[in-house]
C-alpha atoms as a PDB file:
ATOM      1  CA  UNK A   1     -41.556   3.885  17.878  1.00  0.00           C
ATOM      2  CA  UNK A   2     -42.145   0.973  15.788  1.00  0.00           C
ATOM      3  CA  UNK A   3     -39.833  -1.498  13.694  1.00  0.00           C
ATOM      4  CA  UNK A   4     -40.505  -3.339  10.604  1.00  0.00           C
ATOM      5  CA  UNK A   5     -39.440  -6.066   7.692  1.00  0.00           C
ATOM      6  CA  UNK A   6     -39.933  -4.466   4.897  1.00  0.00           C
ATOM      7  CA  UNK A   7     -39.463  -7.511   2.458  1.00  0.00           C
ATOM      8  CA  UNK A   8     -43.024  -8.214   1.886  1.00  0.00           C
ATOM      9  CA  UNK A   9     -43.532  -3.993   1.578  1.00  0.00           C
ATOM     10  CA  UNK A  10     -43.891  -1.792  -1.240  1.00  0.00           C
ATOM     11  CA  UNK A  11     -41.929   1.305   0.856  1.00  0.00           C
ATOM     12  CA  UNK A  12     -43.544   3.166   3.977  1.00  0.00           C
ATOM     13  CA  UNK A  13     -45.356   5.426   2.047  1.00  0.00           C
ATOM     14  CA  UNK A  14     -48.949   5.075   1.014  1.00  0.00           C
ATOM     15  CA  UNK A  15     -49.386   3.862  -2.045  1.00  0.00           C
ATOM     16  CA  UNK A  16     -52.733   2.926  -4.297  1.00  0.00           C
ATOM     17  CA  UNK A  17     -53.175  -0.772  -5.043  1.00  0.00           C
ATOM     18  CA  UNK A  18     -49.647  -1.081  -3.349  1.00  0.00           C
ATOM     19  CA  UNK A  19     -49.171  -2.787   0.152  1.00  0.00           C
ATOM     20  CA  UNK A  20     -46.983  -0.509   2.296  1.00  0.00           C
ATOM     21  CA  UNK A  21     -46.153  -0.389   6.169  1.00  0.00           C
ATOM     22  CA  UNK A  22     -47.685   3.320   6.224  1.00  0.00           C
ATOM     23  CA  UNK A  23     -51.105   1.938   4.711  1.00  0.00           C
ATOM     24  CA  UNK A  24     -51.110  -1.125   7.078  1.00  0.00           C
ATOM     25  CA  UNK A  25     -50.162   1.058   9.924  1.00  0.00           C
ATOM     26  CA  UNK A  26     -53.696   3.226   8.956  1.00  0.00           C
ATOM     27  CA  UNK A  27     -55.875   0.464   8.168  1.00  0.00           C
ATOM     28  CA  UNK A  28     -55.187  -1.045  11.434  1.00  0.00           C
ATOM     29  CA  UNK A  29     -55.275   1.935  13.792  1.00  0.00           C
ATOM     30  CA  UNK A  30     -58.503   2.998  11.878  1.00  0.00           C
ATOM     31  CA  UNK A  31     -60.249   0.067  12.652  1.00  0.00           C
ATOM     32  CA  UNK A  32     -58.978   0.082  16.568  1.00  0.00           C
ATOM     33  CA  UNK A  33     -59.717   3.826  17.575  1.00  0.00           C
ATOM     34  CA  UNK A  34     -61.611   5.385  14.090  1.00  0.00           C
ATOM     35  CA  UNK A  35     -61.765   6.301  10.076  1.00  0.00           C
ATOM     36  CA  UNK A  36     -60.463   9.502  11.483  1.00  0.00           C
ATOM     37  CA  UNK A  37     -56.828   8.421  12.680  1.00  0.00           C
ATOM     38  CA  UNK A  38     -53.879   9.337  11.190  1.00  0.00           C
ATOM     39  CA  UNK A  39     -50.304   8.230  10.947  1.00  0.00           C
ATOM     40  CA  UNK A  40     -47.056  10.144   9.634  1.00  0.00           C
ATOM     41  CA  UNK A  41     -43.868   8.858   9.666  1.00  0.00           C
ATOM     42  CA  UNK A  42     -40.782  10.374  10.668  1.00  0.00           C
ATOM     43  CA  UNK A  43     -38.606   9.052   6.836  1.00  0.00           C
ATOM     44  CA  UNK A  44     -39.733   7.101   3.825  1.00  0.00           C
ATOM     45  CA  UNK A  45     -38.350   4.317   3.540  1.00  0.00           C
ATOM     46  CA  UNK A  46     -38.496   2.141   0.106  1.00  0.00           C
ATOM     47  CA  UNK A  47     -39.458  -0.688  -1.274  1.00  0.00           C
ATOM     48  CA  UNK A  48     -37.840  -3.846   0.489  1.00  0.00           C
ATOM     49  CA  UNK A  49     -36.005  -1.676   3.247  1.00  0.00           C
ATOM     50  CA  UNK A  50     -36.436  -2.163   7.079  1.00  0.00           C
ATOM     51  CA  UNK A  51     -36.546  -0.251  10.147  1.00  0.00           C
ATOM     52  CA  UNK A  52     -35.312  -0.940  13.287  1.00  0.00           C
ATOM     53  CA  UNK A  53     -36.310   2.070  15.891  1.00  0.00           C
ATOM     54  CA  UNK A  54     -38.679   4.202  12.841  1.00  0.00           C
ATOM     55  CA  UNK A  55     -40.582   7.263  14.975  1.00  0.00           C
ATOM     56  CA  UNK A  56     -44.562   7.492  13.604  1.00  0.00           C
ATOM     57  CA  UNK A  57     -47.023  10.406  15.353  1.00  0.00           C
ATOM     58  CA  UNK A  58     -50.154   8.712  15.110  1.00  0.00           C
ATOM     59  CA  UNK A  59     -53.529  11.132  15.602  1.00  0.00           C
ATOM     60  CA  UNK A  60     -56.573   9.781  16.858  1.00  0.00           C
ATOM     61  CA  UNK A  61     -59.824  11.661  18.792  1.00  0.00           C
ATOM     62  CA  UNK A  62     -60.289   8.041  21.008  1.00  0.00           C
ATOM     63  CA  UNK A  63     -59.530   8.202  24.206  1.00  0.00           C
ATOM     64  CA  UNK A  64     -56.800   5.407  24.989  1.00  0.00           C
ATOM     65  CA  UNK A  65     -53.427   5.399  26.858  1.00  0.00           C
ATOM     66  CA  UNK A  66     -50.288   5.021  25.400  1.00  0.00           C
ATOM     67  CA  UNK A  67     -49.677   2.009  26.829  1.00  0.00           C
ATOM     68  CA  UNK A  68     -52.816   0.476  25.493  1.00  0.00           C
ATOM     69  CA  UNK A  69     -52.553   1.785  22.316  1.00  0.00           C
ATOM     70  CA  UNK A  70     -49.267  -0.324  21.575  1.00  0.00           C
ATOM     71  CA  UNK A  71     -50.867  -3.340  23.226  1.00  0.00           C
ATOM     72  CA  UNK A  72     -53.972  -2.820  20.695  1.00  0.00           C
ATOM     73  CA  UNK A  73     -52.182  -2.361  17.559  1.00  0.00           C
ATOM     74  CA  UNK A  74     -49.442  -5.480  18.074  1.00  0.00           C
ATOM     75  CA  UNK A  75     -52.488  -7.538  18.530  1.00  0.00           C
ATOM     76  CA  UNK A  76     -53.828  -6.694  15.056  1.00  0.00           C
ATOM     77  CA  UNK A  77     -50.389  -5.890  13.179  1.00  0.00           C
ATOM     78  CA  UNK A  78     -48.645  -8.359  10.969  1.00  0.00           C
ATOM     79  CA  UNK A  79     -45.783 -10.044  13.018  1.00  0.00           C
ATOM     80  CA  UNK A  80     -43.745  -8.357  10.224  1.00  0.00           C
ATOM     81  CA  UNK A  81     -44.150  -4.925  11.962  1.00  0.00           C
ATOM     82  CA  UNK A  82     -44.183  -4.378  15.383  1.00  0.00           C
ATOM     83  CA  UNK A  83     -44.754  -1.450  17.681  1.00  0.00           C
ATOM     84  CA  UNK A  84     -41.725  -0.699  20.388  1.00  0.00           C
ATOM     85  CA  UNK A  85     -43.089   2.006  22.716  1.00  0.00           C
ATOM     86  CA  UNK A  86     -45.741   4.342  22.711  1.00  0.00           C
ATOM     87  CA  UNK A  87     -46.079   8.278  24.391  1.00  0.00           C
ATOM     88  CA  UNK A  88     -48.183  11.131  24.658  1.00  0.00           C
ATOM     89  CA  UNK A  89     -46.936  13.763  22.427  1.00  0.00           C
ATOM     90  CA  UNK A  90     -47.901  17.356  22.804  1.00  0.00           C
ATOM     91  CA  UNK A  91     -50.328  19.090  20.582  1.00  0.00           C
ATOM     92  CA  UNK A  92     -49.574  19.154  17.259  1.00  0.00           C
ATOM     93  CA  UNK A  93     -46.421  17.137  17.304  1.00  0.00           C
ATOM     94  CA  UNK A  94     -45.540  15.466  13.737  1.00  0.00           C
ATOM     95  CA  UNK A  95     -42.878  12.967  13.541  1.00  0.00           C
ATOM     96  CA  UNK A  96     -41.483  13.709  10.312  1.00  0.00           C
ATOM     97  CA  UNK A  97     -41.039  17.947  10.617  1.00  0.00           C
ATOM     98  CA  UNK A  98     -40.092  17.741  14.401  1.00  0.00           C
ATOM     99  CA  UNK A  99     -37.048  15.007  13.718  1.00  0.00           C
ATOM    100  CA  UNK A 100     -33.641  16.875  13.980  1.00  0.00           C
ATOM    101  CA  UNK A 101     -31.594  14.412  12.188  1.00  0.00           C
ATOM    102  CA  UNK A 102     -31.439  10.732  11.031  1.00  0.00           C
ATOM    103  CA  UNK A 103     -28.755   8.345  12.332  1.00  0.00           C
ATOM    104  CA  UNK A 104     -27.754   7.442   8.925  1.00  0.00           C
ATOM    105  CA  UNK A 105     -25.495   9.018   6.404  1.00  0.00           C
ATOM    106  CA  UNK A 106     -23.147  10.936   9.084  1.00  0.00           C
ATOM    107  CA  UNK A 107     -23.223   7.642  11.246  1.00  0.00           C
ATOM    108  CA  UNK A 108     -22.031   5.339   7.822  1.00  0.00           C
ATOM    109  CA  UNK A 109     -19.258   7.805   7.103  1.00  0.00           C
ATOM    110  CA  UNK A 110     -17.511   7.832   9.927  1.00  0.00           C
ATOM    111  CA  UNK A 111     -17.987   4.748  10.287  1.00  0.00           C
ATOM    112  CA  UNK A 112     -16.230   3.326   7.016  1.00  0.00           C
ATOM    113  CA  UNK A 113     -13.200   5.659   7.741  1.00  0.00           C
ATOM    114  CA  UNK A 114     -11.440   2.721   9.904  1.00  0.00           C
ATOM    115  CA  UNK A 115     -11.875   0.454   6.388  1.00  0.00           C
ATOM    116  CA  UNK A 116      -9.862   2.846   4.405  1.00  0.00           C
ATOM    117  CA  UNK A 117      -6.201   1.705   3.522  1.00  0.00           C
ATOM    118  CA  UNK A 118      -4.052  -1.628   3.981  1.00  0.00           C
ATOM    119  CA  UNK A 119      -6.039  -4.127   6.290  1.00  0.00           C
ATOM    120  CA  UNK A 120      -6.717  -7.890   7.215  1.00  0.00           C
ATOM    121  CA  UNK A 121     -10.169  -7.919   6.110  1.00  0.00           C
ATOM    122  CA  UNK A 122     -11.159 -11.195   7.536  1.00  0.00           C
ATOM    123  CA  UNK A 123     -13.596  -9.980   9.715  1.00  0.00           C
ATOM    124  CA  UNK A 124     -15.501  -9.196   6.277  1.00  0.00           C
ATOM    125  CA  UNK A 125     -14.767 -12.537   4.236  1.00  0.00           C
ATOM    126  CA  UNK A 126     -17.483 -15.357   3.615  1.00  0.00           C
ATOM    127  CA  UNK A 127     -16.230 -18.588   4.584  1.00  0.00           C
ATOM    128  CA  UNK A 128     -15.121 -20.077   0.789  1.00  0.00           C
ATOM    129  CA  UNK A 129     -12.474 -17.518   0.908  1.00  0.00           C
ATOM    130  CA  UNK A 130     -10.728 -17.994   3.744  1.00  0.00           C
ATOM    131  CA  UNK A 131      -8.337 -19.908   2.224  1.00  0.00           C
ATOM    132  CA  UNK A 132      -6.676 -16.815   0.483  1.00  0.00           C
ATOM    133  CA  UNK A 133      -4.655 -13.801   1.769  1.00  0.00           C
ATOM    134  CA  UNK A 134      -6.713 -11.576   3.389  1.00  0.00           C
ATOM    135  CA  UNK A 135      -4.745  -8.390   3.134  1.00  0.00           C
ATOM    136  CA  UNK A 136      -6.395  -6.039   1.039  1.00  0.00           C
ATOM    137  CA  UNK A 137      -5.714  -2.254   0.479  1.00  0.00           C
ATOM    138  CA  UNK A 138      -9.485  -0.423   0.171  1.00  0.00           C
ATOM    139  CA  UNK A 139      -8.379   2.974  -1.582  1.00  0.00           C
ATOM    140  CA  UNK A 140     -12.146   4.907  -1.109  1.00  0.00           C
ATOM    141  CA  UNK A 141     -14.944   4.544   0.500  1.00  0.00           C
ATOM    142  CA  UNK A 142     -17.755   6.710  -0.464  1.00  0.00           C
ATOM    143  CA  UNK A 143     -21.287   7.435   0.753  1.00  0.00           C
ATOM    144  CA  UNK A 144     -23.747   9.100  -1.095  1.00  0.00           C
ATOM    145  CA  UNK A 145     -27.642   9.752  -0.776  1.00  0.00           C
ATOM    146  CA  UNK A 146     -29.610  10.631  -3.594  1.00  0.00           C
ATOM    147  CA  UNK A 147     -32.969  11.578  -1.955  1.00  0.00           C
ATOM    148  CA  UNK A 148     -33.940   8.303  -0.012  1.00  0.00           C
ATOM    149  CA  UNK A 149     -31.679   6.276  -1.709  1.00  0.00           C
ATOM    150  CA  UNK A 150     -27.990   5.742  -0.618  1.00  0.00           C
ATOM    151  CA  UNK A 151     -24.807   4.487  -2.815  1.00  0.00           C
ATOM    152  CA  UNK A 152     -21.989   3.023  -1.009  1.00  0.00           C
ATOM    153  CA  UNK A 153     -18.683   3.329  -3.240  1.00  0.00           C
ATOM    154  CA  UNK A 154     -15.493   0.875  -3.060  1.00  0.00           C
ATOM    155  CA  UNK A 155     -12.376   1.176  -4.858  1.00  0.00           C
ATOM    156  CA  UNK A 156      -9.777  -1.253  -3.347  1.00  0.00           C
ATOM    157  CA  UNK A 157      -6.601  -3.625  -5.170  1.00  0.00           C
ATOM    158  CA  UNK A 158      -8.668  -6.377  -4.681  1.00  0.00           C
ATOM    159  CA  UNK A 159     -11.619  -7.899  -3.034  1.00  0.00           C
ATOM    160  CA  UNK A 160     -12.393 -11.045  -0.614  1.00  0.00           C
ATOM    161  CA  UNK A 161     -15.116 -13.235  -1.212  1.00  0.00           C
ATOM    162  CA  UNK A 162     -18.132 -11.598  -0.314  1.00  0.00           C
ATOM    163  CA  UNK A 163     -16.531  -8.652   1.136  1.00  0.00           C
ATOM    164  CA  UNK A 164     -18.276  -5.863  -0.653  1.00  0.00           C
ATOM    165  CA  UNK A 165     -21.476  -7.071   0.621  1.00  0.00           C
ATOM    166  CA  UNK A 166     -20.485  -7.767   4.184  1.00  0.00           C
ATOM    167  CA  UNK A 167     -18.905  -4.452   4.420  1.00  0.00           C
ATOM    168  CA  UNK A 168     -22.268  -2.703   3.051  1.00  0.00           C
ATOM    169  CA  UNK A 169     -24.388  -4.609   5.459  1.00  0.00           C
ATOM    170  CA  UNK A 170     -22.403  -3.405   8.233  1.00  0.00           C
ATOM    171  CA  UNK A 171     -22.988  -0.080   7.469  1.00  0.00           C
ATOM    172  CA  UNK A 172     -26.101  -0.923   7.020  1.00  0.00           C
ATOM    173  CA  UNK A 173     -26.478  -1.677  10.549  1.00  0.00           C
ATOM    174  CA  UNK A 174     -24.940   1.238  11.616  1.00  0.00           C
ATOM    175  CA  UNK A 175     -27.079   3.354   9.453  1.00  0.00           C
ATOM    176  CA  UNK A 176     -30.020   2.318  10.878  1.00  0.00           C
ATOM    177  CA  UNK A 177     -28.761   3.150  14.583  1.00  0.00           C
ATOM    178  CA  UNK A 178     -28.297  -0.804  15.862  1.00  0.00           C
ATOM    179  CA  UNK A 179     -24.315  -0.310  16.101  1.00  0.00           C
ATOM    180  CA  UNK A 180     -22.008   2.882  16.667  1.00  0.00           C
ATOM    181  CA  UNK A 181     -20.154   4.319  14.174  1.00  0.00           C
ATOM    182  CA  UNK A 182     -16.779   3.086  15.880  1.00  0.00           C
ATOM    183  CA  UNK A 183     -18.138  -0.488  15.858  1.00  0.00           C
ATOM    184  CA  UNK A 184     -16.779  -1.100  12.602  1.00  0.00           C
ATOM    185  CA  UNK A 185     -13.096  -0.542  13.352  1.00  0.00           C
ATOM    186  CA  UNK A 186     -13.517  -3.246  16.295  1.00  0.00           C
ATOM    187  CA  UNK A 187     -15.165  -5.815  13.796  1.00  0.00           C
ATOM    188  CA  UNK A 188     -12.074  -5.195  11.470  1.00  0.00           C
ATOM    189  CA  UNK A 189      -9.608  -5.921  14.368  1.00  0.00           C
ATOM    190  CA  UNK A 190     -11.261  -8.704  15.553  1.00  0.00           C
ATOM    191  CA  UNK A 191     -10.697 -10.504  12.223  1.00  0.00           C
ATOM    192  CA  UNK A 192     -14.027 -12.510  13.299  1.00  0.00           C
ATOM    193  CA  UNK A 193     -16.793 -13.010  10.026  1.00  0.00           C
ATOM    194  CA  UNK A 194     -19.114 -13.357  13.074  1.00  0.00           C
ATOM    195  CA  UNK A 195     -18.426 -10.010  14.371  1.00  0.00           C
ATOM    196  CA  UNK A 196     -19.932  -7.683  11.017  1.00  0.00           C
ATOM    197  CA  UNK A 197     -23.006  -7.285  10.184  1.00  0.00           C
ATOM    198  CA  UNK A 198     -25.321  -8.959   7.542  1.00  0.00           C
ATOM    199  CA  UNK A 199     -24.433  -9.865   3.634  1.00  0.00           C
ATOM    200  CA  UNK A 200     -26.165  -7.330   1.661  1.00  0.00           C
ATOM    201  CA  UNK A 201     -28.282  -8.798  -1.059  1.00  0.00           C
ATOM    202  CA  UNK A 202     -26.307  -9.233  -4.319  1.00  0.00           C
ATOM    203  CA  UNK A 203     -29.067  -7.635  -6.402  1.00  0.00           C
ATOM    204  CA  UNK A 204     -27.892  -3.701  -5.169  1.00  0.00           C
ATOM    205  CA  UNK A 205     -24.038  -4.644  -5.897  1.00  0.00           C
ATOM    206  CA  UNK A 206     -22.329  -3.631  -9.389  1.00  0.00           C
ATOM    207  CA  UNK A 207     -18.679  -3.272 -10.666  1.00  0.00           C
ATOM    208  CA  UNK A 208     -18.010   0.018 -11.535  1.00  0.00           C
ATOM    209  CA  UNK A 209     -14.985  -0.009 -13.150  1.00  0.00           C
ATOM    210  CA  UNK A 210     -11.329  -1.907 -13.250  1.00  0.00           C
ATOM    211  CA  UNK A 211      -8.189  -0.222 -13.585  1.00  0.00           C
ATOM    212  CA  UNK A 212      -4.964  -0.832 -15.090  1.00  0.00           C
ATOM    213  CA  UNK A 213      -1.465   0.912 -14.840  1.00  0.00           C
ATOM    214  CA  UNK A 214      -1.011   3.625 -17.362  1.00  0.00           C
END
């Protein structure tokens, strides 16, 4: 189990002339234990993304214990990625085709449910903002996954400032699987900014539309 910034990474992937977390992963476990080692990952995650508890099977013919075989990597691996725990797997065990599900999509969705209809979003407003009514009423909240890409849709009357982005970086966080999916409806009642998650970058938001009586 290992977890990673991926600012500074093309994706997990391999890629040629491309600097990825899969590739770095190799280069350094091939230099430790031999050109022969191998390392799959259990999802693909793009360019800029980060993991916080990402599952890798990593095949090697040294002989070293799992224990020293995190201890050997962290000491060579960029402090941007970092492995958590190491284990003996049994023969033939691949992280990606063994996985039985990915604490994302299903997590987010249930998740956003609490959001939906007339709330005090305060819990979800930068601090510029606070000086206006808080009640908003969110109308949808949609999430959809397009291979490894995910679209979060909001339709509410209006919005607070920065509360799009707040209320994507939450969940964000529980996407990833470092908050439940009833943490959400919490952060809203606590009316606390400090209580949500991250502001999601403003380069992945967009206005999709505005709508006016008929």
């Amino acid at each position: 189990m290992l977890s990673y910034d991926g600012t500074d990474y093309h994706g997990w992937q391999v890629q040629a002339g491309a600097r990825t977390v899969q590739g770095t992963l190799v280069e350094t476990a091939r230099r430790r234990f031999g050109a022969d080692t191998r390392v799959t990952g259990a999802s693909r995650t793009d360019a800029g993304v980060h993991a916080l508890r990402q599952v890798a099977s990593l095949t090697t013919t040294a002989r070293i214990a799992a224990a020293g075989l995190r201890g050997a990597l962290n000491a060579d691996l960029p402090r941007d990625i970092r492995v958590l725990d190491a284990r003996e797997a049994p023969v033939g065990f691949d992280a990606r085709w063994a996985a039985t599900g990915k604490r994302d999509v299903g997590a987010m969705r249930r998740a956003l449910v609490a959001l939906r209809g007339r709330h005090d979003f305060g819990a979800f407003c930068a601090a510029p903002g606070r000086e206006k009514d808080p009640m908003c009423v969110v109308r949808a909240l949609h999430v959809i996954r397009r291979k490894e890409r995910l679209v979060i849709l909001v339709s509410a009357d209006r919005y607070l400032h920065h509360m799009a982005r707040n209320i994507v970086g939450s969940a964000v966080d529980v996407g990833r699987g470092a908050r439940d999916a009833d943490w959400l409806e919490s952060v809203l009642g606590s009316r606390d900014r400090r209580r949500a998650g991250p502001t999601a970058p403003a380069q992945g938001l967009a206005l999709v539309r505005v709508l006016y009586p008929r």
